[in-house]
Protein backbone atom coordinates (compact mmCIF):
# COMPACT_ATOMS: atom_id res chain seq x y z
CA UNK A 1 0.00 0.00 0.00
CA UNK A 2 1.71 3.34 -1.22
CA UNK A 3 0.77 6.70 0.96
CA UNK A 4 -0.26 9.77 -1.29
CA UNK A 5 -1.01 13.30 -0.46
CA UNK A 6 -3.89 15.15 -2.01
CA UNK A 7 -3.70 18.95 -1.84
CA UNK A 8 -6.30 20.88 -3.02
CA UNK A 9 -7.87 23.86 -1.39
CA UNK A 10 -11.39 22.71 -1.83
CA UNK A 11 -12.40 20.02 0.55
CA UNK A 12 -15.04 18.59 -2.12
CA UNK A 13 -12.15 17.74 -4.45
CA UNK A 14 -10.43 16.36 -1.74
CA UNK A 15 -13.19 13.69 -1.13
CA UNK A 16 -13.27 12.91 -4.49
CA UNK A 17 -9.98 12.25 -5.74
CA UNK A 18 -9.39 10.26 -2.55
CA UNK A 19 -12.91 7.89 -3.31
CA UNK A 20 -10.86 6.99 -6.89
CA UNK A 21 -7.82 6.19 -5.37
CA UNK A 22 -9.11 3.64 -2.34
CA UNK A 23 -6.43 0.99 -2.05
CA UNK A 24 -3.99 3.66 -1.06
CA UNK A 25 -3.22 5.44 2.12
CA UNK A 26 -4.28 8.77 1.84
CA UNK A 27 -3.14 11.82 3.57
CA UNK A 28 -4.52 15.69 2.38
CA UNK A 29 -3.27 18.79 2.90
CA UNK A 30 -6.21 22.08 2.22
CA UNK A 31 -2.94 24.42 1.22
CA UNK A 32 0.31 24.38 -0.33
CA UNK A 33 2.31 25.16 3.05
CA UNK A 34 0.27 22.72 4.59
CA UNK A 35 1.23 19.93 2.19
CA UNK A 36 5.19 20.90 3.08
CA UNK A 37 5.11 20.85 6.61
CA UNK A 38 3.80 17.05 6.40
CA UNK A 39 6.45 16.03 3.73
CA UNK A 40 9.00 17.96 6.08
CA UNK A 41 8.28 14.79 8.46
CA UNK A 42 6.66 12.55 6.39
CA UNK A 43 7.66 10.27 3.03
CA UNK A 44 5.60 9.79 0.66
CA UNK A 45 5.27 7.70 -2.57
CA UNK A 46 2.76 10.16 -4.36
CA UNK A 47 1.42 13.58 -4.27
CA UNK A 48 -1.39 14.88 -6.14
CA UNK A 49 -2.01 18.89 -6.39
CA UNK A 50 -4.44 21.49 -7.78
CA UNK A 51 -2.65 23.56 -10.09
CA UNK A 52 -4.54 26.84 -8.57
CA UNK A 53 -4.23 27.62 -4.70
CA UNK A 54 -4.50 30.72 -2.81
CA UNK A 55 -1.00 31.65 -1.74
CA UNK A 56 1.27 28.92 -3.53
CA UNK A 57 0.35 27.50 -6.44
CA UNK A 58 0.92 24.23 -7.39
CA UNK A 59 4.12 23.87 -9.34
CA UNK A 60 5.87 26.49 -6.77
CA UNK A 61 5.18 23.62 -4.32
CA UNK A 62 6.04 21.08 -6.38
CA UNK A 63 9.12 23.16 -6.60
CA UNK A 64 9.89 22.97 -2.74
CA UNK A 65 8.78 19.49 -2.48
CA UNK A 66 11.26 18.30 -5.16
CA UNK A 67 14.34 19.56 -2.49
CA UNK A 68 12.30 17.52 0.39
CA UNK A 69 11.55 14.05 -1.31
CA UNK A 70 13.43 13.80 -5.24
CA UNK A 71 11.76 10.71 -5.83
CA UNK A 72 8.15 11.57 -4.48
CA UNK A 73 5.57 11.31 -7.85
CA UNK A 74 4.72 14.51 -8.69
CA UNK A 75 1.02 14.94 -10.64
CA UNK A 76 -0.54 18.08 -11.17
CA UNK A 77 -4.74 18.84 -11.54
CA UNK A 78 -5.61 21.58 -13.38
CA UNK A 79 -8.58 23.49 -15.24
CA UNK A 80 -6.41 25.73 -17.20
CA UNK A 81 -4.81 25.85 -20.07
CA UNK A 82 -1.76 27.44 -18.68
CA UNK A 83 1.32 26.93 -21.57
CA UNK A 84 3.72 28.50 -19.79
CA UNK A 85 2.69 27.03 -15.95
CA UNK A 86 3.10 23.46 -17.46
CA UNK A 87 6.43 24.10 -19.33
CA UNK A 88 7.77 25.53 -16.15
CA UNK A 89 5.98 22.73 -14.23
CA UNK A 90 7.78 20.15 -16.55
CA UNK A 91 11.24 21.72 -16.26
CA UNK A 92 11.88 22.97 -13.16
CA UNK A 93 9.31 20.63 -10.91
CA UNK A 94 9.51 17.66 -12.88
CA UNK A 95 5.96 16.79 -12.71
CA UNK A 96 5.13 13.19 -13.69
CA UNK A 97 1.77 13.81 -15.17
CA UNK A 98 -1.17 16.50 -16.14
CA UNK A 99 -4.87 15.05 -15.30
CA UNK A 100 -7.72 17.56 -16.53
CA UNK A 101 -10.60 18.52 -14.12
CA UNK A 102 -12.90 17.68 -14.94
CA UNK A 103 -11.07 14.26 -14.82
CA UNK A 104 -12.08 10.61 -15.40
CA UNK A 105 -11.75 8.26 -12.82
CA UNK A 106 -9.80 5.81 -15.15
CA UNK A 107 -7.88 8.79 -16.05
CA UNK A 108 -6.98 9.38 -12.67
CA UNK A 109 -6.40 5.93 -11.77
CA UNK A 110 -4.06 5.52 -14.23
CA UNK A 111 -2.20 7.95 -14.39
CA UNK A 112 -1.45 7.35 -9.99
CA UNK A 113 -0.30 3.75 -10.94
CA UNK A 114 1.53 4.58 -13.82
CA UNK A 115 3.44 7.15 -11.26
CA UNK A 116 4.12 4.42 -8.37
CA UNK A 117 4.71 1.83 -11.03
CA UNK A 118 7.75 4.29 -11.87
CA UNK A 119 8.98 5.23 -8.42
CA UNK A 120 9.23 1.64 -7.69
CA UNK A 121 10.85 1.00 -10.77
CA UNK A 122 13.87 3.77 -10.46
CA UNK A 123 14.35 2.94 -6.70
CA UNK A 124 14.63 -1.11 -7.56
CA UNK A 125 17.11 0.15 -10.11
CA UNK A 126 19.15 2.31 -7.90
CA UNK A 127 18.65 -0.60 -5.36
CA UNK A 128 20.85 -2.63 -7.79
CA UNK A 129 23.07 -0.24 -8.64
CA UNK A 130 24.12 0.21 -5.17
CA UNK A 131 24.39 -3.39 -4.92
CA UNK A 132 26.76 -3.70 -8.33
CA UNK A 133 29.16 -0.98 -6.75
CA UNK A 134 29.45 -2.37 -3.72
CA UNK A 135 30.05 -6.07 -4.93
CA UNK A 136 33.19 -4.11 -7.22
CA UNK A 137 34.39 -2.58 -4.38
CA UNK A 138 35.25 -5.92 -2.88
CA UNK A 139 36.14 -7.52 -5.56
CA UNK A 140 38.90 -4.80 -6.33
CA UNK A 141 39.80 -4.56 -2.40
CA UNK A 142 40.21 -8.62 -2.79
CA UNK A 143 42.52 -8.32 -5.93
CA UNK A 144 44.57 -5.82 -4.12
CA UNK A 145 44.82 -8.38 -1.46
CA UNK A 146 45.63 -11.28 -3.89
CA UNK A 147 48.34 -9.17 -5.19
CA UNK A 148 49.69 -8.31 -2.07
CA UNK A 149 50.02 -11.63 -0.73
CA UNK A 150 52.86 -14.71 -0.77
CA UNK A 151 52.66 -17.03 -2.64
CA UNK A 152 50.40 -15.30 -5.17
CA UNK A 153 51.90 -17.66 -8.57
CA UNK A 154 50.04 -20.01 -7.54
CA UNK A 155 52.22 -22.62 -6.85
CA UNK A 156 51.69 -24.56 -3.36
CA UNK A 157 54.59 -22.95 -0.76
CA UNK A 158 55.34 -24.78 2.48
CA UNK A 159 53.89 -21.76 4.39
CA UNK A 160 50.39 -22.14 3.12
CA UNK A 161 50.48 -25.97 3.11
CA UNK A 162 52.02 -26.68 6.60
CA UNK A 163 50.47 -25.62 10.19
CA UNK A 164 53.37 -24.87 12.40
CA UNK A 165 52.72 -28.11 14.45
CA UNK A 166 53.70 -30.41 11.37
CA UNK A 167 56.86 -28.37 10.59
CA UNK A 168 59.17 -29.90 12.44
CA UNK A 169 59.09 -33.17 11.48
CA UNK A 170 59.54 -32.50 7.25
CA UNK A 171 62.24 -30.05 7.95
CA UNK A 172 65.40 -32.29 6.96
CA UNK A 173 64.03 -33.69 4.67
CA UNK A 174 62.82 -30.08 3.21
CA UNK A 175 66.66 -29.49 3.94
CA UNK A 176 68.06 -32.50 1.79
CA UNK A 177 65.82 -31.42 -0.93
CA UNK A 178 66.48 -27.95 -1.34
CA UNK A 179 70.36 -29.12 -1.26
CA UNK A 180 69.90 -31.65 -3.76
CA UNK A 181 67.14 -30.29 -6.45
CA UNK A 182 67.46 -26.42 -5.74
CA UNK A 183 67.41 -25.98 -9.33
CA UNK A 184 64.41 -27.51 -10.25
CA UNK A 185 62.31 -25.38 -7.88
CA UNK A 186 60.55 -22.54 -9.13
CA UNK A 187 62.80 -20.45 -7.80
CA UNK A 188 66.63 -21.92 -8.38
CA UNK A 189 68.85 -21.98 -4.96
CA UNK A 190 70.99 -18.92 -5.42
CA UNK A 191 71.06 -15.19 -4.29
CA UNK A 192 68.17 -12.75 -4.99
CA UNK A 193 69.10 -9.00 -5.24
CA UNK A 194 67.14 -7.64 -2.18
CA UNK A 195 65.02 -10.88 -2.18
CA UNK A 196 67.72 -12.39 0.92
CA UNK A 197 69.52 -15.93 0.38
CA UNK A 198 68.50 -19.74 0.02
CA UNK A 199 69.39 -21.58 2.60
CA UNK A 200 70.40 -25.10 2.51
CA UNK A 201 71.27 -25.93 5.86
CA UNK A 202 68.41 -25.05 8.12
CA UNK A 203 66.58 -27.46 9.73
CA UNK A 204 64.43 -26.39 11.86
CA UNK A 205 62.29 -23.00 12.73
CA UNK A 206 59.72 -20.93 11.07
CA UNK A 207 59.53 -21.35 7.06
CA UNK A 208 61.15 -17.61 5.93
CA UNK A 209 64.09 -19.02 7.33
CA UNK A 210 64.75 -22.13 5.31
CA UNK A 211 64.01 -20.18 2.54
CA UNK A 212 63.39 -16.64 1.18
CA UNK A 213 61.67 -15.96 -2.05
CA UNK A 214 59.12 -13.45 -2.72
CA UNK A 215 57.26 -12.22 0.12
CA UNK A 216 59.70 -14.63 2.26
CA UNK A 217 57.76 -17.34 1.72
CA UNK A 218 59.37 -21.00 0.63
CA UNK A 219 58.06 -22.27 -2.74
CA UNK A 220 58.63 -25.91 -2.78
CA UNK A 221 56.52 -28.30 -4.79
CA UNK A 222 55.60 -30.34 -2.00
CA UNK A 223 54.62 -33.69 -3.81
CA UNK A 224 58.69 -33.80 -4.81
CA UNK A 225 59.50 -34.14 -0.99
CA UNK A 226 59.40 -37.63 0.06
């Protein structure tokens, strides 16, 4: 159920309009600055307005309403065949839709569901929108992570394929491999500029120190060591 304002200043039209739009919840408003104090603390979906009121007119509302609630419905009523009130109404207020008085009730009808069917429309879309840029966000924030991280190649390293209470049993045997097939690993047993030095004869300890490659980690196929 979508709430809609009805503003006119004649109570009759009131009772009306609101009689050809039950189904809804329906709030009125007799004046312009009445109408504005109520979307000052109130949403709503809809609004519907005479074009004519004492004081503010329609589309000058329409105006201040458009800075309280962007994506309220804007439809206008109107008797007159105002040209230059409906351009400005159009392009400065945004109004949704003109509905003549005397109006049809199908007119009317309509022309309110068309407006919802809208709204609800461009806030599902914005909905997912929201949605897409968020999901990007942490993708990206994940591929920054990915990048930073050992081991990123790909290829299995004995710091992400060993807990620390299994290390110290595979470490000579780690040791006799790296001494004996250094230069089949991906990355031969010799000295990195600035990437520190392979070492052979460690056999025991934390894995940067058996090893340093990029990011410090070890990479050692681990099916080789047997």
């Amino acid at each position: 159920m979508s709430r809609i304002l009805l503003v006119d200043d004649e109570e009759h039209v009131l009772r009306a309009v609101a009689r050809v739009l039950r189904g809804h919840e329906i709030e009125t408003a007799s004046s312009a600055e009445e109408a504005l104090a109520l979307a000052d603390s109130e949403d709503f979906a809809l609004v519907v307005a005479d074009y004519r009121m004492p004081g503010m007119n329609g589309v000058s509302m329409f105006k201040r309403l458009k800075e309280l609630q962007p994506d309220t419905v804007r439809i206008i009523l109107t008797a007159y065949a105002d040209l230059d009130g409906m351009q400005a109404a159009v392009n400065e207020a945004e109004v949704f839709r003109f509905v003549n008085k005397p109006w049809s009730d199908f007119e009317l009808r309509n022309a309110v569901e068309t407006g919802l069917a809208h709204s609800r429309a461009l806030l599902e879309n914005r909905k997912l929108a929201d949605q897409v840029r968020q999901q990007q966000a942490q993708l990206d924030q994940q591929a920054q992570l990915l990048q930073a991280s050992p081991g990123s190649s790909g290829i299995p390293t004995v710091r992400s394929c060993w807990t620390r209470a299994a290390w110290s049993e595979p470490w000579p045997k780690i040791g006799r491999y790296l001494r004996h097939h250094g230069h089949r690993t991906r990355h031969p047993a010799r000295r990195r500029s600035g990437q520190g030095e392979l070492r052979s004869d460690y056999t025991g300890g934390d894995a940067a120190g058996a090893g340093i490659t990029r990011g410090g980690a070890v990479e050692v196929p681990l099916r080789r060591i047997t």
